[in-house]
C-alpha atoms as a PDB file:
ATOM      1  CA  UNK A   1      74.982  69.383  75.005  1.00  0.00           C
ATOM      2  CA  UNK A   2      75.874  73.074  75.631  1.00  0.00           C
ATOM      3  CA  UNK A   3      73.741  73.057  78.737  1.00  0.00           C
ATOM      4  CA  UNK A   4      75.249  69.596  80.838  1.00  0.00           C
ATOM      5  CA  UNK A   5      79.049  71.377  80.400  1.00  0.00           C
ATOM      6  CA  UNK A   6      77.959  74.564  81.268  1.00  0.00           C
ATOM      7  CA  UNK A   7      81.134  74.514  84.325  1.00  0.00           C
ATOM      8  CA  UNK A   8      83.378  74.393  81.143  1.00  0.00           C
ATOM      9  CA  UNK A   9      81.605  77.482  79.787  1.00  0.00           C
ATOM     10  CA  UNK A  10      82.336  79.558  82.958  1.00  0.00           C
ATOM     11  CA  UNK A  11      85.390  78.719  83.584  1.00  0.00           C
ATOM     12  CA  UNK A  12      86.663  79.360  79.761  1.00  0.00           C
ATOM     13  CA  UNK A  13      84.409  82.663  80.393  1.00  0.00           C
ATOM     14  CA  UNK A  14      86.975  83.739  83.093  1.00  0.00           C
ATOM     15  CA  UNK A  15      89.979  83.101  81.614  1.00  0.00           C
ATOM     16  CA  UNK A  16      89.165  85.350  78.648  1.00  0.00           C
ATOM     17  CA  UNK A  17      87.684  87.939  81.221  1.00  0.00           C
ATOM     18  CA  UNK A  18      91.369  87.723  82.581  1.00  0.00           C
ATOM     19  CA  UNK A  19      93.146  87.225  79.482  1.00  0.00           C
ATOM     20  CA  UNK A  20      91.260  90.609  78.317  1.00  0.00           C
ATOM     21  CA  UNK A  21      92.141  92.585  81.611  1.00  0.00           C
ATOM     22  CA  UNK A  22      95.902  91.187  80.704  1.00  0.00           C
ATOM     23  CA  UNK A  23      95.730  92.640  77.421  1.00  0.00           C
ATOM     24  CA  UNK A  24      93.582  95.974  77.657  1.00  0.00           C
ATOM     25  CA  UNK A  25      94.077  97.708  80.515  1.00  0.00           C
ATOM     26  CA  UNK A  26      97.773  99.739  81.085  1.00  0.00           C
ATOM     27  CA  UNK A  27      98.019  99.856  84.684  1.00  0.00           C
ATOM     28  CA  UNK A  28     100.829  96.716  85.960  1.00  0.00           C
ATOM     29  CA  UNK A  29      98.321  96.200  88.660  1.00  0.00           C
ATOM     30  CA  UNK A  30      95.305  94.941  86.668  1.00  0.00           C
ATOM     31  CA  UNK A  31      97.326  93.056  84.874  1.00  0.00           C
ATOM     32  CA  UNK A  32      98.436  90.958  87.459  1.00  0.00           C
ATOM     33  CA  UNK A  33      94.610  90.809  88.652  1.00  0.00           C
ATOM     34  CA  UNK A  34      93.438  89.501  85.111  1.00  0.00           C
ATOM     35  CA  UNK A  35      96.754  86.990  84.914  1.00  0.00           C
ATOM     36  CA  UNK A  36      95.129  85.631  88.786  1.00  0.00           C
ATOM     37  CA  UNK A  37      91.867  85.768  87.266  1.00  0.00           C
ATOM     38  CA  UNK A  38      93.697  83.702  84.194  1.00  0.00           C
ATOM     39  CA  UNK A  39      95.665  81.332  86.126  1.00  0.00           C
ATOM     40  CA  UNK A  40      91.979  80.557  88.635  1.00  0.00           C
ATOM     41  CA  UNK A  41      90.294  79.530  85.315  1.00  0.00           C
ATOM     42  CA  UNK A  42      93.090  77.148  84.798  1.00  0.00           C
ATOM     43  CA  UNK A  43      93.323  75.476  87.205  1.00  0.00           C
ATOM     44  CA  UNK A  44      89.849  74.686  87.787  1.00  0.00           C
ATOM     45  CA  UNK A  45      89.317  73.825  84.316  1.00  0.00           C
ATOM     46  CA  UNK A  46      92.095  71.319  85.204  1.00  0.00           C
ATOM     47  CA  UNK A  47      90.285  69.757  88.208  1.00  0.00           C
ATOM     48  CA  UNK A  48      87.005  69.942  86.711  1.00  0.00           C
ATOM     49  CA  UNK A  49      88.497  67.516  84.043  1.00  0.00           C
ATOM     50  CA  UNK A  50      89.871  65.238  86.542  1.00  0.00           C
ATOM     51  CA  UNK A  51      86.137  64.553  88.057  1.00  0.00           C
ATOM     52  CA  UNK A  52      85.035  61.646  87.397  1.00  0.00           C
ATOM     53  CA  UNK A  53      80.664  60.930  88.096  1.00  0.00           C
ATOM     54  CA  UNK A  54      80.510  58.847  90.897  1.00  0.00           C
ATOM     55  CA  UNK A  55      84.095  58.142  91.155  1.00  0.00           C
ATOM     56  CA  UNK A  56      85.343  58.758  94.744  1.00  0.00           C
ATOM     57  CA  UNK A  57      88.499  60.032  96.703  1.00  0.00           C
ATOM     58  CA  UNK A  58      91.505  57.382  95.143  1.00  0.00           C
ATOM     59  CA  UNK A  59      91.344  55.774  98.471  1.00  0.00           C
ATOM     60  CA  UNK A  60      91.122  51.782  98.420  1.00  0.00           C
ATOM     61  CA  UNK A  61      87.904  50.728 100.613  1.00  0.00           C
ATOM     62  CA  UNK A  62      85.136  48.180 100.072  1.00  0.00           C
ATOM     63  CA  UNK A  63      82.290  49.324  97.674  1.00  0.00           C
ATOM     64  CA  UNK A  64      84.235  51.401  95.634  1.00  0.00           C
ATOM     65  CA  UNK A  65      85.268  50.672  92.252  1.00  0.00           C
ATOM     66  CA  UNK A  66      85.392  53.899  90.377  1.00  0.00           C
ATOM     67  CA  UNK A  67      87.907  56.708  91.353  1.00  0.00           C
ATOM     68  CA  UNK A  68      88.379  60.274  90.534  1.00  0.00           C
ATOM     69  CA  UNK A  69      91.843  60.779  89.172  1.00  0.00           C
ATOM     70  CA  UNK A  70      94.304  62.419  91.517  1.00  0.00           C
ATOM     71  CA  UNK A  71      96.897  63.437  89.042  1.00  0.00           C
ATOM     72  CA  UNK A  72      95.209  66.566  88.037  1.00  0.00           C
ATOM     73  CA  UNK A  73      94.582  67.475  91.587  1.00  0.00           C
ATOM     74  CA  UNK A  74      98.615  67.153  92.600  1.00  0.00           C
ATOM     75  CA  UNK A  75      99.417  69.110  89.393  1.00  0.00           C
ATOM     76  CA  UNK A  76      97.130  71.986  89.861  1.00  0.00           C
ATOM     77  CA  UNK A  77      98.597  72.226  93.492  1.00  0.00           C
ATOM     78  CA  UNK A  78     102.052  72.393  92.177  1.00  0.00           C
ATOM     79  CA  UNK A  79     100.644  75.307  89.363  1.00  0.00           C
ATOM     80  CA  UNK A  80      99.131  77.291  92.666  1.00  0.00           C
ATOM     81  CA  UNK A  81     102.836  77.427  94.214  1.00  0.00           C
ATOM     82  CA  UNK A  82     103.969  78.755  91.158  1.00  0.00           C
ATOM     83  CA  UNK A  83     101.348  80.957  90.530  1.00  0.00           C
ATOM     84  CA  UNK A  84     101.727  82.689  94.023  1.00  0.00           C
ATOM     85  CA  UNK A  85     105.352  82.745  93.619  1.00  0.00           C
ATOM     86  CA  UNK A  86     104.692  84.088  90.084  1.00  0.00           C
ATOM     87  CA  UNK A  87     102.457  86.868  91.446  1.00  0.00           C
ATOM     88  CA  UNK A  88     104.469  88.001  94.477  1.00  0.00           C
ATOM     89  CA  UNK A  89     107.526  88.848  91.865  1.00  0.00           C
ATOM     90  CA  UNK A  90     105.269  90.529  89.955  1.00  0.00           C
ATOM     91  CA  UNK A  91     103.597  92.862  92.734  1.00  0.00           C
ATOM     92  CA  UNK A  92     107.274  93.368  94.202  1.00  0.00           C
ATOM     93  CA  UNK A  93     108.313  94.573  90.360  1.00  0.00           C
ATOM     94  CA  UNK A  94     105.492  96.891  90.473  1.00  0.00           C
ATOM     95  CA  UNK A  95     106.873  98.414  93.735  1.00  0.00           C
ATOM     96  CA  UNK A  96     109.800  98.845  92.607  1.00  0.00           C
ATOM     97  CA  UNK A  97     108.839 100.763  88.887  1.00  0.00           C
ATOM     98  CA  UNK A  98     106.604 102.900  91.297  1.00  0.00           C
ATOM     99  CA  UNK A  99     109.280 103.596  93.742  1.00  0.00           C
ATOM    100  CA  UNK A 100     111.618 104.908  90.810  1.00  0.00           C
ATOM    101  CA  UNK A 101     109.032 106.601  88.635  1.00  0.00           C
ATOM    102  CA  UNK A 102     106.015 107.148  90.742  1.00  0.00           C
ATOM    103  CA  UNK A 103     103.448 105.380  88.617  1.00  0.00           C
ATOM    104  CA  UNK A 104     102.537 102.048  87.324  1.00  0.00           C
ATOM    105  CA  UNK A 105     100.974 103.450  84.172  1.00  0.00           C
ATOM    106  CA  UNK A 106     102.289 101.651  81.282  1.00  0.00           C
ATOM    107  CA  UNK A 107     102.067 104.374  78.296  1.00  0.00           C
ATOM    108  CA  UNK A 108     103.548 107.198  81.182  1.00  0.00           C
ATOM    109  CA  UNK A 109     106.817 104.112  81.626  1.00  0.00           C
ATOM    110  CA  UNK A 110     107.112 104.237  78.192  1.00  0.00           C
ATOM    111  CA  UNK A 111     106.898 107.967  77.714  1.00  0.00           C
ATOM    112  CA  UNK A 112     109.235 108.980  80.180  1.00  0.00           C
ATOM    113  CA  UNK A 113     111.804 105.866  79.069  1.00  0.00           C
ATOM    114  CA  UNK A 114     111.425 107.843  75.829  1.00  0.00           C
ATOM    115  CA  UNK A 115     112.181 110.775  76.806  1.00  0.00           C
ATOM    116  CA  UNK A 116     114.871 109.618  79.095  1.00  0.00           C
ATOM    117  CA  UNK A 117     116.768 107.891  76.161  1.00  0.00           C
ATOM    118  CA  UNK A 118     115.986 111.242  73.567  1.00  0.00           C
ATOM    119  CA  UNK A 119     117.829 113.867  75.702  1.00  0.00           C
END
């Protein structure tokens, strides 16, 4: 049972490999890696649910009678737009907190807002 999924296995194996990065590391920039690495185990859990054995492209032609299901497909290549446009406001945030305080260190942010806001 374990063994025939074992596609299901990976790709839950790198969301929570980027759903750890997310949450463990301080720097804004590995965050955004491990909410990619997130978002890639997403969607391809997505598609790999839409696969059907033996099914084919949803294309009408003689022969066929079983089809994969395109919905997940057009959904997961909405999610990538997103995703991109998701990422690319993060990284351009990032920029910007370095450009003010010269780091992208989460606990020196949070130090120096403290301090800031003390004096």
């Amino acid at each position: 049972m374990i063994g025939s999924h074992y596609v299901f296995w990976l790709l839950f194996a790198l969301m929570m490999i980027g759903l750890y990065v997310v949450i463990s590391h301080g720097n804004l920039l590995k965050k955004l890696i491990g909410l990619a690495m997130f978002q890639v185990g997403v969607f391809l859990f997505f598609i790999s649910l839409g696969k059907v054995d033996g099914g084919s492209a949803p294309i009408i032609s003689e022969g066929v009678e079983t089809y994969s299901h395109p919905l997940p497909q057009v959904l997961i290549l909405t999610a990538i737009v997103v995703g991109v446009a998701t990422l690319a406001v993060g990284l351009a945030l990032a920029v910007r907190v370095f450009e003010a305080y010269g780091t992208v260190e989460e606990e020196e942010l949070l130090e120096r807002d403290h301090d800031e806001g003390s004096t």
